[in-house]
PDB file of N, CA and C in Angstrom:
ATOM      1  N   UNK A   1     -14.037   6.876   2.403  1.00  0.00           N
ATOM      2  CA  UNK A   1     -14.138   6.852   0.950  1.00  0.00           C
ATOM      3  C   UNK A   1     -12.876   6.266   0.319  1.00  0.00           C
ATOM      4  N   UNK A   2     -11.765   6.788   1.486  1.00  0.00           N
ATOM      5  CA  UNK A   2     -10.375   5.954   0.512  1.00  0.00           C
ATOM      6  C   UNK A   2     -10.348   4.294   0.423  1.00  0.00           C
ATOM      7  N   UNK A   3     -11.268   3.573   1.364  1.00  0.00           N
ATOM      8  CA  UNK A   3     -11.442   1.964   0.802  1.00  0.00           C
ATOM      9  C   UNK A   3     -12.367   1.310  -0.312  1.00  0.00           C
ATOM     10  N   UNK A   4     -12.853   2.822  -0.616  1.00  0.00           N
ATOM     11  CA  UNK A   4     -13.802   2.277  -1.654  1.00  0.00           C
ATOM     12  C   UNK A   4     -12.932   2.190  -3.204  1.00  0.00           C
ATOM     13  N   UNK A   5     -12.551   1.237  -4.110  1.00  0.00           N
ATOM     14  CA  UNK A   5     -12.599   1.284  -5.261  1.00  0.00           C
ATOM     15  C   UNK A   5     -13.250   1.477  -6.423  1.00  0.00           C
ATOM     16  N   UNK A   6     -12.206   3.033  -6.713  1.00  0.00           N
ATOM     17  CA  UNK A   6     -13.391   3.947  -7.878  1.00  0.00           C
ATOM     18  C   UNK A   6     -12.629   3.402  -9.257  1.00  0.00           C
ATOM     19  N   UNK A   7     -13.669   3.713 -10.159  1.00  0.00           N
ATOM     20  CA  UNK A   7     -13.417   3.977 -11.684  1.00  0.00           C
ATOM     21  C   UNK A   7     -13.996   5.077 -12.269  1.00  0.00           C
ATOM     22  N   UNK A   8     -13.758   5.630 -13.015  1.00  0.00           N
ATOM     23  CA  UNK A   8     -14.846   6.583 -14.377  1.00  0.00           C
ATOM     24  C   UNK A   8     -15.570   5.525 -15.142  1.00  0.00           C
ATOM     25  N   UNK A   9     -16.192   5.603 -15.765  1.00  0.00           N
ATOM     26  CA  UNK A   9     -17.413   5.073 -16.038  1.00  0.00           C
ATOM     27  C   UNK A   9     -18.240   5.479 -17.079  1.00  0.00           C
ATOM     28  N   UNK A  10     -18.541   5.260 -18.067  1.00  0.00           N
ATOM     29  CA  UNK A  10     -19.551   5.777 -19.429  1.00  0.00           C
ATOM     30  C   UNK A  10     -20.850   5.399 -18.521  1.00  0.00           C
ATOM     31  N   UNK A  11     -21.736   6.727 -19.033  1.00  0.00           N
ATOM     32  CA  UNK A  11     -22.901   6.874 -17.978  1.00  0.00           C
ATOM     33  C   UNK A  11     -23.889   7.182 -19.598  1.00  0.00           C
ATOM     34  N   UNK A  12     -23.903   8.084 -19.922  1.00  0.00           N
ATOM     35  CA  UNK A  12     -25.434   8.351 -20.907  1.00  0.00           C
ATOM     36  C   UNK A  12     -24.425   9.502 -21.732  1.00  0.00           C
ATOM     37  N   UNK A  13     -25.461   9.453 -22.957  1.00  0.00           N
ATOM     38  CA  UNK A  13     -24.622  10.745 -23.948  1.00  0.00           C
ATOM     39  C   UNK A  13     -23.484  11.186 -23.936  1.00  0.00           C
ATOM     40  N   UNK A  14     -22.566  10.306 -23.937  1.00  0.00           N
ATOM     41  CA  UNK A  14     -21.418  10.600 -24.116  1.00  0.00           C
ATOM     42  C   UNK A  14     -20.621  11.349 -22.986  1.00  0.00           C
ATOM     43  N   UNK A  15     -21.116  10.933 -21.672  1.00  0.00           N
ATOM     44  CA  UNK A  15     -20.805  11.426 -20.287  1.00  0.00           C
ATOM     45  C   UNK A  15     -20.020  10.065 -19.672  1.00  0.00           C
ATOM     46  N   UNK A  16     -19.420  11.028 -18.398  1.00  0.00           N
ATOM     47  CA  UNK A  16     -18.795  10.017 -17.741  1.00  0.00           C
ATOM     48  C   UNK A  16     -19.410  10.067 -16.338  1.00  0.00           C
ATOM     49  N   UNK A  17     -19.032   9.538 -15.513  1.00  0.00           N
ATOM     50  CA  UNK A  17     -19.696   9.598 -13.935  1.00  0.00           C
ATOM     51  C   UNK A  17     -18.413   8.467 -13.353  1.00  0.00           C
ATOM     52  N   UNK A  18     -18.284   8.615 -11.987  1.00  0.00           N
ATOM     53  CA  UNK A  18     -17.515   8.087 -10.908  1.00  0.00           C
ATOM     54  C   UNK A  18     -18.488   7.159  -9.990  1.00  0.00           C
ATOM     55  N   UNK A  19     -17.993   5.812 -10.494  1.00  0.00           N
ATOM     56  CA  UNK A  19     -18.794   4.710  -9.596  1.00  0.00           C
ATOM     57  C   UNK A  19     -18.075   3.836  -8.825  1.00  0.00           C
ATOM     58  N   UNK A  20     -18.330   3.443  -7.704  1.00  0.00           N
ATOM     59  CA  UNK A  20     -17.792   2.132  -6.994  1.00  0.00           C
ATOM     60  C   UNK A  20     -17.591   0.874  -7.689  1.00  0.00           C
ATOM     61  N   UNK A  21     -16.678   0.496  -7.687  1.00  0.00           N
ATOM     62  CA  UNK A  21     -16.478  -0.967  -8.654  1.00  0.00           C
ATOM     63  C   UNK A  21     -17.114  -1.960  -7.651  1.00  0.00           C
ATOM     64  N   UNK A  22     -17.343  -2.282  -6.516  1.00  0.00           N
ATOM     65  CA  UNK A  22     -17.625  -3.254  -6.021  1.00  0.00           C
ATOM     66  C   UNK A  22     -19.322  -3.330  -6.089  1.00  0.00           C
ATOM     67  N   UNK A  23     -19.510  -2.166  -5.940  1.00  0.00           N
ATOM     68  CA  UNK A  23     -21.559  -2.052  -5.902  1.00  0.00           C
ATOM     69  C   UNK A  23     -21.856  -1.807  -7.532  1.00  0.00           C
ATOM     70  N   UNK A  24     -21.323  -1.033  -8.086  1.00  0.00           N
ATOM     71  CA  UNK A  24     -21.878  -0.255  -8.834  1.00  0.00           C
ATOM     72  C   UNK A  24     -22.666   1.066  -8.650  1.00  0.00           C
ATOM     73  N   UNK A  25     -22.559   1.462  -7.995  1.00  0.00           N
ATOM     74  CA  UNK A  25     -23.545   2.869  -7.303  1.00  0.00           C
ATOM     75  C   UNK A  25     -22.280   4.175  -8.164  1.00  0.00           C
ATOM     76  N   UNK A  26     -23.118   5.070  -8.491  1.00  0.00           N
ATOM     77  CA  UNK A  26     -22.526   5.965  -8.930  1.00  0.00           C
ATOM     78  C   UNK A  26     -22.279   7.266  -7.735  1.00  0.00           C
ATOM     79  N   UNK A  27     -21.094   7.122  -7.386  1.00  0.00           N
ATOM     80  CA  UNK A  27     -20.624   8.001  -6.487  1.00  0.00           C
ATOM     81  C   UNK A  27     -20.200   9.443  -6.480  1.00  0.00           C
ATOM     82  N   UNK A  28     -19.961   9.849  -7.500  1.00  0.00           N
ATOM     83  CA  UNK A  28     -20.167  11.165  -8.291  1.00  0.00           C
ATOM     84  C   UNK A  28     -20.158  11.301 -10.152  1.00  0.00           C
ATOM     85  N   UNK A  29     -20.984  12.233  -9.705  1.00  0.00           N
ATOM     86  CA  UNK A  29     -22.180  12.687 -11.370  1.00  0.00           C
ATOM     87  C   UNK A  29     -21.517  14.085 -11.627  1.00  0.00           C
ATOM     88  N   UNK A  30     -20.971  14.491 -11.339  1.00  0.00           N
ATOM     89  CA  UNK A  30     -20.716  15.994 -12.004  1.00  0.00           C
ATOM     90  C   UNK A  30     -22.290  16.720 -11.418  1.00  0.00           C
ATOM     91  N   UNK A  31     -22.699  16.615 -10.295  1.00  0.00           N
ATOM     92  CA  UNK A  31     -23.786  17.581  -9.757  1.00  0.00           C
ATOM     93  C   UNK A  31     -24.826  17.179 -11.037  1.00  0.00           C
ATOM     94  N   UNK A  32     -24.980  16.002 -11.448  1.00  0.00           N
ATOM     95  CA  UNK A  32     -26.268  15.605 -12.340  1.00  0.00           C
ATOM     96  C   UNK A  32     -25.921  15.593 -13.815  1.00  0.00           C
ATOM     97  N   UNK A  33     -25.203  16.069 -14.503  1.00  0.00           N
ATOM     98  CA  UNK A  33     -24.587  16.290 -15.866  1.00  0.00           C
ATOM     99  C   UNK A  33     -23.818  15.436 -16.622  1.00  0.00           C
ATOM    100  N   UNK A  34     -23.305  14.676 -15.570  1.00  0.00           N
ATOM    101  CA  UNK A  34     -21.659  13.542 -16.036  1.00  0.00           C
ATOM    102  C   UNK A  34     -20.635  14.556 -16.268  1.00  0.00           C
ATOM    103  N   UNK A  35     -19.379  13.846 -16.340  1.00  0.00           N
ATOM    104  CA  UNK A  35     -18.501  14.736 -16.517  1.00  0.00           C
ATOM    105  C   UNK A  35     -18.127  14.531 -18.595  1.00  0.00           C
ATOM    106  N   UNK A  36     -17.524  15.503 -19.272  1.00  0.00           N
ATOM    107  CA  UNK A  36     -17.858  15.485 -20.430  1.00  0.00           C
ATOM    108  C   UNK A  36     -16.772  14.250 -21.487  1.00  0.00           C
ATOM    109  N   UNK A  37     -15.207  14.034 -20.994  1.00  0.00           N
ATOM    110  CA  UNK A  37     -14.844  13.154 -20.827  1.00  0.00           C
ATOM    111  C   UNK A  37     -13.887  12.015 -19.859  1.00  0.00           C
ATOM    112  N   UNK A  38     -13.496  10.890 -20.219  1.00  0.00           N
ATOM    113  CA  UNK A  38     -13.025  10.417 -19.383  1.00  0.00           C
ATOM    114  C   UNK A  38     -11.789  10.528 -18.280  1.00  0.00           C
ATOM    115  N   UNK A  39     -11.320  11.390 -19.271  1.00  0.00           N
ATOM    116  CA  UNK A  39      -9.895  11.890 -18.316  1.00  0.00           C
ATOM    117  C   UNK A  39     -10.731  12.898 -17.470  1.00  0.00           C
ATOM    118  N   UNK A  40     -11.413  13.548 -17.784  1.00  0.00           N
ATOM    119  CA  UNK A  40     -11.723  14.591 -16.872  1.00  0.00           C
ATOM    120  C   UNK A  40     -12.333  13.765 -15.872  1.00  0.00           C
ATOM    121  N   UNK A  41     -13.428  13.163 -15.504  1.00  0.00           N
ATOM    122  CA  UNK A  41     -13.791  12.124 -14.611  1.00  0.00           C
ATOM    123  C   UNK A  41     -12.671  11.378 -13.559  1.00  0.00           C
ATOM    124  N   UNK A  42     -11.546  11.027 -14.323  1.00  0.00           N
ATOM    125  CA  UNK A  42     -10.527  10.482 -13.503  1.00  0.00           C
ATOM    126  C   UNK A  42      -9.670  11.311 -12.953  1.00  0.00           C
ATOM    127  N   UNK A  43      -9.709  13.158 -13.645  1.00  0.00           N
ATOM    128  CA  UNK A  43      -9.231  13.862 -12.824  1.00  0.00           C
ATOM    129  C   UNK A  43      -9.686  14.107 -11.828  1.00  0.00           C
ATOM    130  N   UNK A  44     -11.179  14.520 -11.883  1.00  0.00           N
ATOM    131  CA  UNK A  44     -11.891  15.209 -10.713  1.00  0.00           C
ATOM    132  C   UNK A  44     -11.902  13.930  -9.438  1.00  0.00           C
ATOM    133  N   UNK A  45     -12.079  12.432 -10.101  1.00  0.00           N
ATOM    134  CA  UNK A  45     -11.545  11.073  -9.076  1.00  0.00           C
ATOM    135  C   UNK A  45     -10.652  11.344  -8.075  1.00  0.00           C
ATOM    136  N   UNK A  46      -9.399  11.554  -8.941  1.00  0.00           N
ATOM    137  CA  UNK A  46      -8.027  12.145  -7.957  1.00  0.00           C
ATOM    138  C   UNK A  46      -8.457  12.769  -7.171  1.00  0.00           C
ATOM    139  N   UNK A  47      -8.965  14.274  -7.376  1.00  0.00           N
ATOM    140  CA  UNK A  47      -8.983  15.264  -6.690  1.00  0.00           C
ATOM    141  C   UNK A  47      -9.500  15.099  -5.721  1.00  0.00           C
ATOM    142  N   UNK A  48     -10.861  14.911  -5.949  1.00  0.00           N
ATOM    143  CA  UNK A  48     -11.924  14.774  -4.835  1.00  0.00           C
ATOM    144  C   UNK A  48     -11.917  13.246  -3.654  1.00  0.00           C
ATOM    145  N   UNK A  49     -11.028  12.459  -3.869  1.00  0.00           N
ATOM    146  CA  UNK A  49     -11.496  10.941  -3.379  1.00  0.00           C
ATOM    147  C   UNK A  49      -9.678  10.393  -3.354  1.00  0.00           C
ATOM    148  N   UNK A  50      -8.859  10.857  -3.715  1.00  0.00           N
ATOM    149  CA  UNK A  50      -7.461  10.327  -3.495  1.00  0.00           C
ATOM    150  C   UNK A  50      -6.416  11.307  -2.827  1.00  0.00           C
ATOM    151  N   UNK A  51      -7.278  12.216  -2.062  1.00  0.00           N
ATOM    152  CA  UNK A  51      -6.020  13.383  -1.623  1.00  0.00           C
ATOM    153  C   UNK A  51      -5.815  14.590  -2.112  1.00  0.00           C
ATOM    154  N   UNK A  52      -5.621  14.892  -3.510  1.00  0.00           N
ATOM    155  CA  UNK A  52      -5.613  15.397  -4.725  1.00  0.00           C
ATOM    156  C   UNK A  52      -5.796  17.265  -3.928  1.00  0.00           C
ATOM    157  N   UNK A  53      -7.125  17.205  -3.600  1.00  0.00           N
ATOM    158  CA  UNK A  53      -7.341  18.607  -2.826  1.00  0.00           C
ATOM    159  C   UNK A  53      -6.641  18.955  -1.320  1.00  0.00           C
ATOM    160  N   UNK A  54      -6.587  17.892  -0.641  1.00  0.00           N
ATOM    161  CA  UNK A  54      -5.844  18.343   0.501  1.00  0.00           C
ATOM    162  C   UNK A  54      -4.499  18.396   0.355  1.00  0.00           C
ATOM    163  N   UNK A  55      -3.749  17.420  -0.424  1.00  0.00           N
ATOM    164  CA  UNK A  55      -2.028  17.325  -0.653  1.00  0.00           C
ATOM    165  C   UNK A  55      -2.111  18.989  -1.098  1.00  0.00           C
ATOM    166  N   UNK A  56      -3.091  19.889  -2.365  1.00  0.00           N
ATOM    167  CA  UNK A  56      -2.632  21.032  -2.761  1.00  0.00           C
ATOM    168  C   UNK A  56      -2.726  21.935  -1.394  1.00  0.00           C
ATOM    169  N   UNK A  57      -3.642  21.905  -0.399  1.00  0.00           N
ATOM    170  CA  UNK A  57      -3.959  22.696   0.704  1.00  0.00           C
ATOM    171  C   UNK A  57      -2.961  22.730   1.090  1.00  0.00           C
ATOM    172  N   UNK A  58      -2.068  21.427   1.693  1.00  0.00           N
ATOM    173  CA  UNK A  58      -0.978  21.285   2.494  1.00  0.00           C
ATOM    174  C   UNK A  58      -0.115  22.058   1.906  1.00  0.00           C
ATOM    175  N   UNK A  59       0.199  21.729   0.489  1.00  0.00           N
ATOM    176  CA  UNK A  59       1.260  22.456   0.268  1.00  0.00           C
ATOM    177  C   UNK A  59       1.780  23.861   0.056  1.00  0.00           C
ATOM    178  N   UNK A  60      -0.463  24.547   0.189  1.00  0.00           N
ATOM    179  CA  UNK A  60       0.173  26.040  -0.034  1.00  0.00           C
ATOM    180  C   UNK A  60       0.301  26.409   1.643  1.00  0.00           C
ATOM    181  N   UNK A  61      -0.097  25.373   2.759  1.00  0.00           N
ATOM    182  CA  UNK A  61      -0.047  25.542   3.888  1.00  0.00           C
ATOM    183  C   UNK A  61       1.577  25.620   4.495  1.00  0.00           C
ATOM    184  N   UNK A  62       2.419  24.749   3.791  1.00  0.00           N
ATOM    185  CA  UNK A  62       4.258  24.697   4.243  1.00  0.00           C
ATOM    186  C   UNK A  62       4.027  25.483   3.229  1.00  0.00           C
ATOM    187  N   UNK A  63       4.372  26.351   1.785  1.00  0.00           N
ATOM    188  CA  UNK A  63       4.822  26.837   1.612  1.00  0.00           C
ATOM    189  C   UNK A  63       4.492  28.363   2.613  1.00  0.00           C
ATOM    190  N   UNK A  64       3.398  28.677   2.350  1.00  0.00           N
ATOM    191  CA  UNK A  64       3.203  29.741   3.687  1.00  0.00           C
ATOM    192  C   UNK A  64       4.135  30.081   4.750  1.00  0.00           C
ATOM    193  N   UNK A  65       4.273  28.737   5.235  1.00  0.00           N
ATOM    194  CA  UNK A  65       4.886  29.009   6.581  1.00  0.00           C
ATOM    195  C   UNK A  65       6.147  28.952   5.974  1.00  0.00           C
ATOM    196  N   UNK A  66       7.064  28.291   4.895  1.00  0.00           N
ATOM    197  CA  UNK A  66       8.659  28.588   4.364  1.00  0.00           C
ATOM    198  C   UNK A  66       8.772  30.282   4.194  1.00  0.00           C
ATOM    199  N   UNK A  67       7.596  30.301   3.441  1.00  0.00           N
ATOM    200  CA  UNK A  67       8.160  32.150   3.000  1.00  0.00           C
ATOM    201  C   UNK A  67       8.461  32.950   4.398  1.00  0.00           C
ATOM    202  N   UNK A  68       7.697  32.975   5.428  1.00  0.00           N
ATOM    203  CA  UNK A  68       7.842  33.105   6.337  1.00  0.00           C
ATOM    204  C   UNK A  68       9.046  33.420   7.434  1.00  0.00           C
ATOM    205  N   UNK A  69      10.173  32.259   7.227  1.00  0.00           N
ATOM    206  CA  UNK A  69      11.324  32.247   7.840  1.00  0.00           C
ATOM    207  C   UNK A  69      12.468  32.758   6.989  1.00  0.00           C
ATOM    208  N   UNK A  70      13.436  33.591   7.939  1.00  0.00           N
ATOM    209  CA  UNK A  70      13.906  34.548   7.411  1.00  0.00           C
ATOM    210  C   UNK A  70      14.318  34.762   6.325  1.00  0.00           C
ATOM    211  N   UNK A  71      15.142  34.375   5.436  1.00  0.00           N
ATOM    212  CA  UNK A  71      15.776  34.846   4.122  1.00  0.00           C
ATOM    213  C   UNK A  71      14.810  34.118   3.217  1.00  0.00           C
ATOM    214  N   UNK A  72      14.264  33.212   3.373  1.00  0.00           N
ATOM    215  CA  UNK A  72      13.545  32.447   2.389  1.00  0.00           C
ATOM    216  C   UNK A  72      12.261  33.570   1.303  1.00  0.00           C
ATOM    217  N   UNK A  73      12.100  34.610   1.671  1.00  0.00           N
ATOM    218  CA  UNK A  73      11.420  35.722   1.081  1.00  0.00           C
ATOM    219  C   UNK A  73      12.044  36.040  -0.075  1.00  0.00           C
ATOM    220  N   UNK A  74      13.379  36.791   0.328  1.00  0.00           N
ATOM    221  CA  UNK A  74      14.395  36.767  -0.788  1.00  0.00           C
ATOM    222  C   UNK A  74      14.387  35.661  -1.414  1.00  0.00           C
ATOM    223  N   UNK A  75      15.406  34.686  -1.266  1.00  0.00           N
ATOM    224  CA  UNK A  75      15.110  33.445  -2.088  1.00  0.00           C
ATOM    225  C   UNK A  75      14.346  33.083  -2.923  1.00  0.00           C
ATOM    226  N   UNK A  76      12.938  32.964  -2.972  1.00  0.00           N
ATOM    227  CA  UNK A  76      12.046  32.659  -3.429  1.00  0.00           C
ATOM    228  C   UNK A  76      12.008  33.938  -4.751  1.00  0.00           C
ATOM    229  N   UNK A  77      12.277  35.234  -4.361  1.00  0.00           N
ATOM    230  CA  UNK A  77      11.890  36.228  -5.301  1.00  0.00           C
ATOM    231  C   UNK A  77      13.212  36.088  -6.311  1.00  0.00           C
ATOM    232  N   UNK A  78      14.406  35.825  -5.349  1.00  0.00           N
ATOM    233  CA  UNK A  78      15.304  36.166  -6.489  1.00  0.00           C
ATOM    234  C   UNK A  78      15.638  34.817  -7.594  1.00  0.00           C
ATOM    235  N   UNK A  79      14.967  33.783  -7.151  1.00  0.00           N
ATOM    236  CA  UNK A  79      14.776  32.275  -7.955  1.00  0.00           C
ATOM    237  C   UNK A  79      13.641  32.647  -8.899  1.00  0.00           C
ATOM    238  N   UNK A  80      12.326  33.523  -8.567  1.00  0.00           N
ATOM    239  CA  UNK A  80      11.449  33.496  -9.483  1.00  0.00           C
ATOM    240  C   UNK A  80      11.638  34.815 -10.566  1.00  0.00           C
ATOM    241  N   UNK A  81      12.672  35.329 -10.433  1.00  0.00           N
ATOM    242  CA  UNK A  81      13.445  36.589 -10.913  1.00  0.00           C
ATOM    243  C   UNK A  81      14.035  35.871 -12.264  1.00  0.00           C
ATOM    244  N   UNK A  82      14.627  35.020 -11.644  1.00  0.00           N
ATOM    245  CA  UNK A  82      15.898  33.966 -12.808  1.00  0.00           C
ATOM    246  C   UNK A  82      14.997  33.296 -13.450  1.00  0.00           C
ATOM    247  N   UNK A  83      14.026  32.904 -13.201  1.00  0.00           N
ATOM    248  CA  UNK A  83      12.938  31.625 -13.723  1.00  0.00           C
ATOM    249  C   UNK A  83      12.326  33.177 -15.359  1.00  0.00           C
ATOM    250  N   UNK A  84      12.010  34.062 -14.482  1.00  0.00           N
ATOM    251  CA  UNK A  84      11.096  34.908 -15.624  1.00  0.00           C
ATOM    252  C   UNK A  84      12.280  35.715 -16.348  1.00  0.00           C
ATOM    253  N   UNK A  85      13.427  35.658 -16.464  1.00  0.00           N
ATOM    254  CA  UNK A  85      14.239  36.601 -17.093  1.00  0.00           C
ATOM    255  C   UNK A  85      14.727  35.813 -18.044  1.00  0.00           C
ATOM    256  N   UNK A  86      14.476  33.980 -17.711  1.00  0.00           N
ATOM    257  CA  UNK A  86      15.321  33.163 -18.205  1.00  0.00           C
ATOM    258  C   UNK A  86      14.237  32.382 -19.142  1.00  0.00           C
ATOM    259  N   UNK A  87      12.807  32.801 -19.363  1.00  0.00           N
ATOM    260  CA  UNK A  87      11.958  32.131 -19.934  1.00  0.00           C
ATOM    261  C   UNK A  87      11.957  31.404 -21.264  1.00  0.00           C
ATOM    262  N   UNK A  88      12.511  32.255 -21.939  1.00  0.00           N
ATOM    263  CA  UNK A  88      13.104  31.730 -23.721  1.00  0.00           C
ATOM    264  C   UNK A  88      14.167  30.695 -23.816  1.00  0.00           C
ATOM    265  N   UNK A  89      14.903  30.393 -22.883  1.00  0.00           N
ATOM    266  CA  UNK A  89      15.594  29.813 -22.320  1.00  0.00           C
ATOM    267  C   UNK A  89      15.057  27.840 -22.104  1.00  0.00           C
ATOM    268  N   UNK A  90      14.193  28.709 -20.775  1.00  0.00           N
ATOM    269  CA  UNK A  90      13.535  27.401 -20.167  1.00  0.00           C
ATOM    270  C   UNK A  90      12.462  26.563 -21.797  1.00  0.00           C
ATOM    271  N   UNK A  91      11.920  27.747 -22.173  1.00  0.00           N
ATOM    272  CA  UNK A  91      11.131  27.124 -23.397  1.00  0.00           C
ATOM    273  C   UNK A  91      11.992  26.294 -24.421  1.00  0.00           C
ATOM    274  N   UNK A  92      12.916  27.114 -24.925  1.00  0.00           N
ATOM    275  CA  UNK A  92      14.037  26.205 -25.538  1.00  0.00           C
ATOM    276  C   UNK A  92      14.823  24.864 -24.852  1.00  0.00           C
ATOM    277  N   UNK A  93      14.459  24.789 -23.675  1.00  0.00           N
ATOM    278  CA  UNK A  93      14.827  23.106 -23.095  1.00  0.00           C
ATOM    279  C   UNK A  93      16.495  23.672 -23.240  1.00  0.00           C
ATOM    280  N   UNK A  94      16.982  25.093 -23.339  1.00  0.00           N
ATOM    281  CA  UNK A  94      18.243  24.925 -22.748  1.00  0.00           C
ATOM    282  C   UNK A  94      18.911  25.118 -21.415  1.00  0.00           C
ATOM    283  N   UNK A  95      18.100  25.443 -20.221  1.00  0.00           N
ATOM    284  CA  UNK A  95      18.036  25.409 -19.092  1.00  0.00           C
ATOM    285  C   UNK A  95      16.722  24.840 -18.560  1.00  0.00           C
ATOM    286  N   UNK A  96      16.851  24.085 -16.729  1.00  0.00           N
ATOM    287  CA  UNK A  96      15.439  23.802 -16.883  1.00  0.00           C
ATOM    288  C   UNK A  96      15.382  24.712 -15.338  1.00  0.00           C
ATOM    289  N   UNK A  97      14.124  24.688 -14.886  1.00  0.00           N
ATOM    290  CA  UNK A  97      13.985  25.126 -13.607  1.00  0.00           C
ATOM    291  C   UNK A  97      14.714  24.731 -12.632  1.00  0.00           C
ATOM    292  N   UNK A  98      14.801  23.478 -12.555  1.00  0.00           N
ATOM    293  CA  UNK A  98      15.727  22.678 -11.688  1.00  0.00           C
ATOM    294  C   UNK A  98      16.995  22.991 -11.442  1.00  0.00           C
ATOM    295  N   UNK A  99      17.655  22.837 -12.883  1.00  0.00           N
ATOM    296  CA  UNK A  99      18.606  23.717 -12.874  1.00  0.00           C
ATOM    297  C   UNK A  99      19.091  24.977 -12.248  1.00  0.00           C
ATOM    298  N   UNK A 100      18.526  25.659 -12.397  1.00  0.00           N
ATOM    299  CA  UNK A 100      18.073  27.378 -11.563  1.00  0.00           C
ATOM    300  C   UNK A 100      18.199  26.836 -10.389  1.00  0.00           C
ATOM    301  N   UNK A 101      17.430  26.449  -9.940  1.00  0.00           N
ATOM    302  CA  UNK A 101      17.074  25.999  -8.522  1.00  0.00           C
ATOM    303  C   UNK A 101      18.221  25.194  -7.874  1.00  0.00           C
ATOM    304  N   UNK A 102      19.101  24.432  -8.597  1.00  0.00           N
ATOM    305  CA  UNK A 102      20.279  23.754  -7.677  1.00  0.00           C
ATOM    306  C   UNK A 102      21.094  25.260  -7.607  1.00  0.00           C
ATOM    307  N   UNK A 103      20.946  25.807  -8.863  1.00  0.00           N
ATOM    308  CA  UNK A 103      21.930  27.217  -7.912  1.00  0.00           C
ATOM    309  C   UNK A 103      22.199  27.981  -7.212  1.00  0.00           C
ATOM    310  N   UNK A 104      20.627  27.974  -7.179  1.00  0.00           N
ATOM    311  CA  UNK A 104      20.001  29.059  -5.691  1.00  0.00           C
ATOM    312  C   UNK A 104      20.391  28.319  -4.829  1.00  0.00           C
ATOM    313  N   UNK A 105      20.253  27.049  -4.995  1.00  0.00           N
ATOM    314  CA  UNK A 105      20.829  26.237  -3.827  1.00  0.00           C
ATOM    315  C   UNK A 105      22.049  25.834  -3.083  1.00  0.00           C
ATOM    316  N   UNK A 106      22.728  26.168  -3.906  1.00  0.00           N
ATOM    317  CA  UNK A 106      23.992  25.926  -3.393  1.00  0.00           C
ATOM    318  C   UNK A 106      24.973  27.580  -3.514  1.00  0.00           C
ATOM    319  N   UNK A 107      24.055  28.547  -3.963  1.00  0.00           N
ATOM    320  CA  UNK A 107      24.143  29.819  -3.404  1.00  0.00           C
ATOM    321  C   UNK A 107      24.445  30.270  -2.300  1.00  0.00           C
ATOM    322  N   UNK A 108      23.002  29.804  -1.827  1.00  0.00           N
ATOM    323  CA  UNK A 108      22.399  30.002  -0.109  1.00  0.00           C
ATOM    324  C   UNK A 108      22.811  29.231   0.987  1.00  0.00           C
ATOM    325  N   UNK A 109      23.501  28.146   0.221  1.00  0.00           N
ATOM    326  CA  UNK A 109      23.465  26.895   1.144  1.00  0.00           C
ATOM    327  C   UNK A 109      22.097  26.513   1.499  1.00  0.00           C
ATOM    328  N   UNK A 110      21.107  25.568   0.873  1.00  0.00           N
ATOM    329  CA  UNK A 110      19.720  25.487   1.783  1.00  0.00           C
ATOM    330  C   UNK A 110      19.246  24.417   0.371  1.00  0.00           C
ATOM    331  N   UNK A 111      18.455  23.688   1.296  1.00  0.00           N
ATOM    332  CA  UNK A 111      17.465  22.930   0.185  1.00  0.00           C
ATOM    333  C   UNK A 111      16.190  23.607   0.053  1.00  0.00           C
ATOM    334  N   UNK A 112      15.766  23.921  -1.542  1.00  0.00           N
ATOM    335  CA  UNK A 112      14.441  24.229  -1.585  1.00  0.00           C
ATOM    336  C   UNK A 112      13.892  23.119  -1.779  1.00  0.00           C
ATOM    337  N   UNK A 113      12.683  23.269  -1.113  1.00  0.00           N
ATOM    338  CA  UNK A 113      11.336  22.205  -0.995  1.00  0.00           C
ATOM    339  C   UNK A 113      11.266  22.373  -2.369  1.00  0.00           C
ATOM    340  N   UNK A 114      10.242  21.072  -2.674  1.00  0.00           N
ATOM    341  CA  UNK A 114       9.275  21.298  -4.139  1.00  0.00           C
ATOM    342  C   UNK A 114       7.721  21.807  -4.203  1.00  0.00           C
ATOM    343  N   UNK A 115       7.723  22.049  -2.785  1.00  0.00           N
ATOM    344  CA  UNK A 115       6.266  22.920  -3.047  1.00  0.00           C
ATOM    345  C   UNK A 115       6.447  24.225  -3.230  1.00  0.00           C
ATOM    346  N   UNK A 116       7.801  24.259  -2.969  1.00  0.00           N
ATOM    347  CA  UNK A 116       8.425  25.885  -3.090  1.00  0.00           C
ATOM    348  C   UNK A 116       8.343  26.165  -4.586  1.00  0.00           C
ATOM    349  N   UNK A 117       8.791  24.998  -5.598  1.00  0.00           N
ATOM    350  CA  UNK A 117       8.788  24.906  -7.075  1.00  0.00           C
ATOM    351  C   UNK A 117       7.802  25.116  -7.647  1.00  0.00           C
ATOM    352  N   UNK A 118       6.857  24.611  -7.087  1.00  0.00           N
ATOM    353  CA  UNK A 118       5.800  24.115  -7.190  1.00  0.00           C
ATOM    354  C   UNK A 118       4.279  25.528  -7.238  1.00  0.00           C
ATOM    355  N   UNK A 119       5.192  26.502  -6.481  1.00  0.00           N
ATOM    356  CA  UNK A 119       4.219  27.841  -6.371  1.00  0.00           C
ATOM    357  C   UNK A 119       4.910  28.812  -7.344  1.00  0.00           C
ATOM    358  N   UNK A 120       5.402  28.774  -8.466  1.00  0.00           N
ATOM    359  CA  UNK A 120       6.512  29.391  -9.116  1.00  0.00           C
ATOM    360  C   UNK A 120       5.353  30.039 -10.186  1.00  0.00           C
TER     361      UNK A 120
END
């Protein structure tokens, strides 16, 4: 399916649908309905037909296995500790997560992944 070139597509009543650009065949319908608009069509595209669902699998698959090894338990709790204590903060754009996160980092000595961020 990844050599096929998709688009979204205006289908009927103000629906969208996912078709092959080279045939024209409509390759997904929203299970018969269309999807309602176009971004949504090009989301569910991603998801279903560019990776979109397995890249998220993978990543709750390494993060799994990070929490796993030894201190990284801690870590993770006491980064998502700072993230929720620091929320008014992060909303105000005067700290960002990242931020947080180079500290933990150079706390611990250790690089956090971004799927680690990424499950926050």
């Amino acid at each position: 399916m990844k050599d096929k070139k998709l688009k979204a597509d205006y289908w009927k009543e103000g629906r969208y649908v996912i078709v092959d650009e080279n045939t024209g065949e409509i390759v997904d319908d929203a299970q018969g309905y269309g999807y309602k608009d176009k971004q949504r069509a090009v989301k569910a595209m991603w998801w279903k037909f560019n990776g979109g669902k397995e890249k998220k699998n993978n990543d709750k698959i390494s993060f799994n296995r990070w929490i796993k090894i030894d201190n990284n338990k801690e870590i993770f709790n006491k980064l998502s500790n700072i993230i929720e204590d620091n929320l008014k903060e992060i909303a105000r754009k005067e700290i960002t997560i990242n931020e947080i996160t180079k500290e933990i980092e150079n706390e611990y000595s250790i690089i956090i992944p971004k799927f680690v961020t990424n499950n926050l």
